[in-house]
C-alpha atoms as a PDB file:
ATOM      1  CA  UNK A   1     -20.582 -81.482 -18.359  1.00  0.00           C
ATOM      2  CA  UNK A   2     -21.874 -78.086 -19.081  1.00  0.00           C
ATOM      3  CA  UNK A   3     -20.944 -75.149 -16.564  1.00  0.00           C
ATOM      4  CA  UNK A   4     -23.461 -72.613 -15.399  1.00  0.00           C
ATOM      5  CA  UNK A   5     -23.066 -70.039 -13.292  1.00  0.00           C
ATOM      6  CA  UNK A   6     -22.656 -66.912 -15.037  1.00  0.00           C
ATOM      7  CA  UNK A   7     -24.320 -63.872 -13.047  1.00  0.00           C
ATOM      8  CA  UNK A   8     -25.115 -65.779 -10.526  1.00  0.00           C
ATOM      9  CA  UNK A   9     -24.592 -66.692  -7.000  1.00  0.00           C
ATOM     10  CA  UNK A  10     -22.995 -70.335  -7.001  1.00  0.00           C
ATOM     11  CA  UNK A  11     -22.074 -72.872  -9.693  1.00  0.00           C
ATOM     12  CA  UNK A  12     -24.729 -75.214 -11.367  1.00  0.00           C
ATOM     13  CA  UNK A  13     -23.893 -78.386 -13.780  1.00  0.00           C
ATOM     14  CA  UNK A  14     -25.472 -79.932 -16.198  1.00  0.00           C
ATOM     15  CA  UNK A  15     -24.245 -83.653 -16.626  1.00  0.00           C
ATOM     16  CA  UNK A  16     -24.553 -84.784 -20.182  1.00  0.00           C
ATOM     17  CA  UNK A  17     -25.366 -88.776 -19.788  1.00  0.00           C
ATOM     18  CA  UNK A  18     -23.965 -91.194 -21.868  1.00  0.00           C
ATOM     19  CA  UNK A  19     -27.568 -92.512 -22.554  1.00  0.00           C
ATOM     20  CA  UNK A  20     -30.649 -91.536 -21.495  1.00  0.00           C
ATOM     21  CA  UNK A  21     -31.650 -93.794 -18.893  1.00  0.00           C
ATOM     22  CA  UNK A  22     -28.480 -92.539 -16.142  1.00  0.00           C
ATOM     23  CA  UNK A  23     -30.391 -89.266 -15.878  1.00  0.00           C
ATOM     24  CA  UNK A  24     -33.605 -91.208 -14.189  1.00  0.00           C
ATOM     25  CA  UNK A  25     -31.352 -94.078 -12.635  1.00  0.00           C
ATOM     26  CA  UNK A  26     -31.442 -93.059  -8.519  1.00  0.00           C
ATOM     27  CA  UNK A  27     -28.267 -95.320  -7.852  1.00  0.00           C
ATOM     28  CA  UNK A  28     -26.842 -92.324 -10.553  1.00  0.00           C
ATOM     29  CA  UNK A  29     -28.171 -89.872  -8.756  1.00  0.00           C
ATOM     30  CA  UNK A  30     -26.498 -90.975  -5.320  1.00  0.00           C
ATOM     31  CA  UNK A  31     -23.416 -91.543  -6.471  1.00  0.00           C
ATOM     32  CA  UNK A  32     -23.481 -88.117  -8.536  1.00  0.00           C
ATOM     33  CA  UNK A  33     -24.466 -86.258  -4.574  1.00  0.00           C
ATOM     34  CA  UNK A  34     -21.553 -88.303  -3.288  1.00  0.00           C
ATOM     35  CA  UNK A  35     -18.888 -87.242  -5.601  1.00  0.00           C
ATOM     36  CA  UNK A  36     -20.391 -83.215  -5.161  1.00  0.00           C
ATOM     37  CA  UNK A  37     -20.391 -83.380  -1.878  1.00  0.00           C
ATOM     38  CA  UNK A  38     -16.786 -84.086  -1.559  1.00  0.00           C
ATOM     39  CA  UNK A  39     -15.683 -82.182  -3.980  1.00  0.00           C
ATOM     40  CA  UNK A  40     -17.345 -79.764  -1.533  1.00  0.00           C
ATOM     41  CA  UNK A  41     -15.554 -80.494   1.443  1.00  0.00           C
ATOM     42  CA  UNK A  42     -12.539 -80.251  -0.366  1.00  0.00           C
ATOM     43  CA  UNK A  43     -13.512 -76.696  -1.857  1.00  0.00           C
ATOM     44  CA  UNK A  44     -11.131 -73.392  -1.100  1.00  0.00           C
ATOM     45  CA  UNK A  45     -13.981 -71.147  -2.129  1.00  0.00           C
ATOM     46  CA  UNK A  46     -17.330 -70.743  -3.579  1.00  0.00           C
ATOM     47  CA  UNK A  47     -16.142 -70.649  -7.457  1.00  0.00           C
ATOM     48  CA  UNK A  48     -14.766 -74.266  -6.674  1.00  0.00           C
ATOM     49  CA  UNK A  49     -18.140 -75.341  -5.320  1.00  0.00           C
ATOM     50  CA  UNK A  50     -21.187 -76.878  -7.741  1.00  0.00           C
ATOM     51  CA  UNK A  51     -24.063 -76.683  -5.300  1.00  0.00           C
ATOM     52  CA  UNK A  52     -26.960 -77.990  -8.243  1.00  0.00           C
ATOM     53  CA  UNK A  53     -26.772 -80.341 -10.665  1.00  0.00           C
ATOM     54  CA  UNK A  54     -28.976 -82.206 -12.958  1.00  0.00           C
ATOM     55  CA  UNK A  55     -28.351 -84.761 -16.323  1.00  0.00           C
ATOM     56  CA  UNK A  56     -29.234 -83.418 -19.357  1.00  0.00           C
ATOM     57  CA  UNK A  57     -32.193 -85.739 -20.414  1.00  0.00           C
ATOM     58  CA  UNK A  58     -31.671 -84.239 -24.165  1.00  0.00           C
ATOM     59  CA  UNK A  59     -29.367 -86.235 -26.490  1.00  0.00           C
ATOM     60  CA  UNK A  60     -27.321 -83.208 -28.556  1.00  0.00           C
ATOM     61  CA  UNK A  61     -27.344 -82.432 -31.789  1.00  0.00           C
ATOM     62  CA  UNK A  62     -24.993 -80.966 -34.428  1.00  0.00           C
ATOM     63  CA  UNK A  63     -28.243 -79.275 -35.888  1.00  0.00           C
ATOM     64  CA  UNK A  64     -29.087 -77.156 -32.901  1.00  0.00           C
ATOM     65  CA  UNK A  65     -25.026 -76.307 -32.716  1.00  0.00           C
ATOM     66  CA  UNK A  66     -24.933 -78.275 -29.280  1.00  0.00           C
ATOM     67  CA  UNK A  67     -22.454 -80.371 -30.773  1.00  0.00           C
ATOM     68  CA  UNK A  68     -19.725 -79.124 -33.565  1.00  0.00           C
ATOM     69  CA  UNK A  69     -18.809 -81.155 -36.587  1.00  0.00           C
ATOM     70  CA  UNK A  70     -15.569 -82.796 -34.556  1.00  0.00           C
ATOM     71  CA  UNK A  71     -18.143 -83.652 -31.855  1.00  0.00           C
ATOM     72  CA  UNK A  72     -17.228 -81.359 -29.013  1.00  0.00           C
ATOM     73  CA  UNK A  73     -19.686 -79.755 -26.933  1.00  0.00           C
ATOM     74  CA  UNK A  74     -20.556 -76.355 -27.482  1.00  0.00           C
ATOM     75  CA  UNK A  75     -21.242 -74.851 -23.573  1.00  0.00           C
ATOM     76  CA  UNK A  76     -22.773 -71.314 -25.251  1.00  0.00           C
ATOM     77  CA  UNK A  77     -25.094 -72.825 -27.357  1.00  0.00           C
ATOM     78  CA  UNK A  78     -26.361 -75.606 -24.717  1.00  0.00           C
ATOM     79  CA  UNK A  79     -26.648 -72.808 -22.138  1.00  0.00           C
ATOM     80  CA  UNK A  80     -29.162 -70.603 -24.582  1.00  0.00           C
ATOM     81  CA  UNK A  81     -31.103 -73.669 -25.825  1.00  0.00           C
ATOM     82  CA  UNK A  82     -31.447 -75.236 -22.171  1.00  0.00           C
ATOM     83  CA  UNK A  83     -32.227 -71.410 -20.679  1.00  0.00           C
ATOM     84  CA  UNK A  84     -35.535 -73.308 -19.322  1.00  0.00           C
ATOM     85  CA  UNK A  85     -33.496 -75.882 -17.941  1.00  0.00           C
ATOM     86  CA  UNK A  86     -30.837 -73.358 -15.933  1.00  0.00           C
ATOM     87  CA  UNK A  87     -33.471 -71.573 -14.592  1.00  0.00           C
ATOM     88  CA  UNK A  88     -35.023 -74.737 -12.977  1.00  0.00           C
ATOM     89  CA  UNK A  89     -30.903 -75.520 -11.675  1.00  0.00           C
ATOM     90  CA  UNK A  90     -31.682 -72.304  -9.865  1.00  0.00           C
ATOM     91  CA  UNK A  91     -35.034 -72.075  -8.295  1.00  0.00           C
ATOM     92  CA  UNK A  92     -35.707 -71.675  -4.886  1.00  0.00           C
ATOM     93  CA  UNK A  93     -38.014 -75.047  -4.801  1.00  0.00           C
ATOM     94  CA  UNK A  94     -36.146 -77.199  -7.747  1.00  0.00           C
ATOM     95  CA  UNK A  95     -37.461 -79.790  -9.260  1.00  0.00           C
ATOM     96  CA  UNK A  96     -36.707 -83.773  -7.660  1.00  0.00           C
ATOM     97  CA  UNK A  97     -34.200 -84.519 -10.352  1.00  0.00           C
ATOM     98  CA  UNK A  98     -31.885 -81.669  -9.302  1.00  0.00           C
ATOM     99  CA  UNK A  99     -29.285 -82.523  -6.932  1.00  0.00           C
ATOM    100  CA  UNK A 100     -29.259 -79.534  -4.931  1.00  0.00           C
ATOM    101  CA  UNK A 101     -26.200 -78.964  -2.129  1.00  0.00           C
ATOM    102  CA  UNK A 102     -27.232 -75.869  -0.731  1.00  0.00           C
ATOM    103  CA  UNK A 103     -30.442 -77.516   0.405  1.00  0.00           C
ATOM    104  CA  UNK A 104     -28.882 -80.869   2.175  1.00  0.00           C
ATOM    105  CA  UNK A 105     -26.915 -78.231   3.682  1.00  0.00           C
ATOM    106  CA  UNK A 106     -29.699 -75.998   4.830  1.00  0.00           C
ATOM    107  CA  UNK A 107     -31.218 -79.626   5.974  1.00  0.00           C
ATOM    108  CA  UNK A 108     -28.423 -80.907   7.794  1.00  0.00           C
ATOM    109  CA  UNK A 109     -28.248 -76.869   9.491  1.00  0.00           C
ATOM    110  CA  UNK A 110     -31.913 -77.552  10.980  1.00  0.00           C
ATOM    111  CA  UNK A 111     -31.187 -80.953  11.720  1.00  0.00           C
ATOM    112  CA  UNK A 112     -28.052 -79.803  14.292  1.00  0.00           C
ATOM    113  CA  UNK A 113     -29.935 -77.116  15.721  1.00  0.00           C
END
C-alpha cells in the first residue's frame, strides 16, 4: 500500500495487488470497503481515517524506481509517477473503481434525513 495524503484534506491509498486481476475483481472491492469502513469506526481522528482508495492496476518496476533493487516499494517515486492517478483518488466525482468513504457517508447522511 502506498499512502497519499500529503497537503491534503483526508488520507487516500493506493493498494498494490498481488496480480492484476484483484484490482477489477468486485468481491475485492467489497471486501476492501468493508475492512475501510471499520477501520473507520474505529478511527480517533481524521489522520487515522483512509476515506479513498483504489488498486494500483500498474505492476512496478525497478526501472521507473517504483521498486528498489531489494524489492521494497518506493512511496516517493510511486506518488510522482501515479500524480494522474492521486488526483483521480481526490476528485469530487471519482472514477467507479475508487472506493470512496466520504461519499457512502454523504449517502447514508441523505438517506437518514
Amino acid at each position: 500500500m502506498v499512502i497519499a495524503g500529503e497537503n491534503r484534506d483526508y488520507i487516500a491509498v493506493l493498494g498494490i495487488p498481488s496480480n492484476a486481476e484483484i484490482a477489477h475483481d468486485n468481491t475485492v472491492q467489497a471486501r476492501m470497503r468493508a475492512k475501510l469502513m471499520a477501520l473507520e469506526a474505529e478511527a480517533s481522528g481524521s489522520a487515522q481515517r483512509v476515506l479513498r482508495f483504489a488498486f494500483l492496476a500498474a505492476k512496478l518496476s525497478i526501472d521507473t524506481g517504483e521498486l528498489t533493487d531489494k524489492g521494497a516499494v518506493s512511496q516517493r517515486n510511486i506518488l510522482r509517477r501515479h500524480a494522474a492517478l492521486i488526483e483521480k483518488l481526490y476528485a469530487d466525482s471519482p472514477a467507479d473503481n475508487v472506493i470512496c468513504l466520504d461519499r457512502a457517508s454523504e449517502e447514508r447522511a441523505d438517506i437518514s434525513a
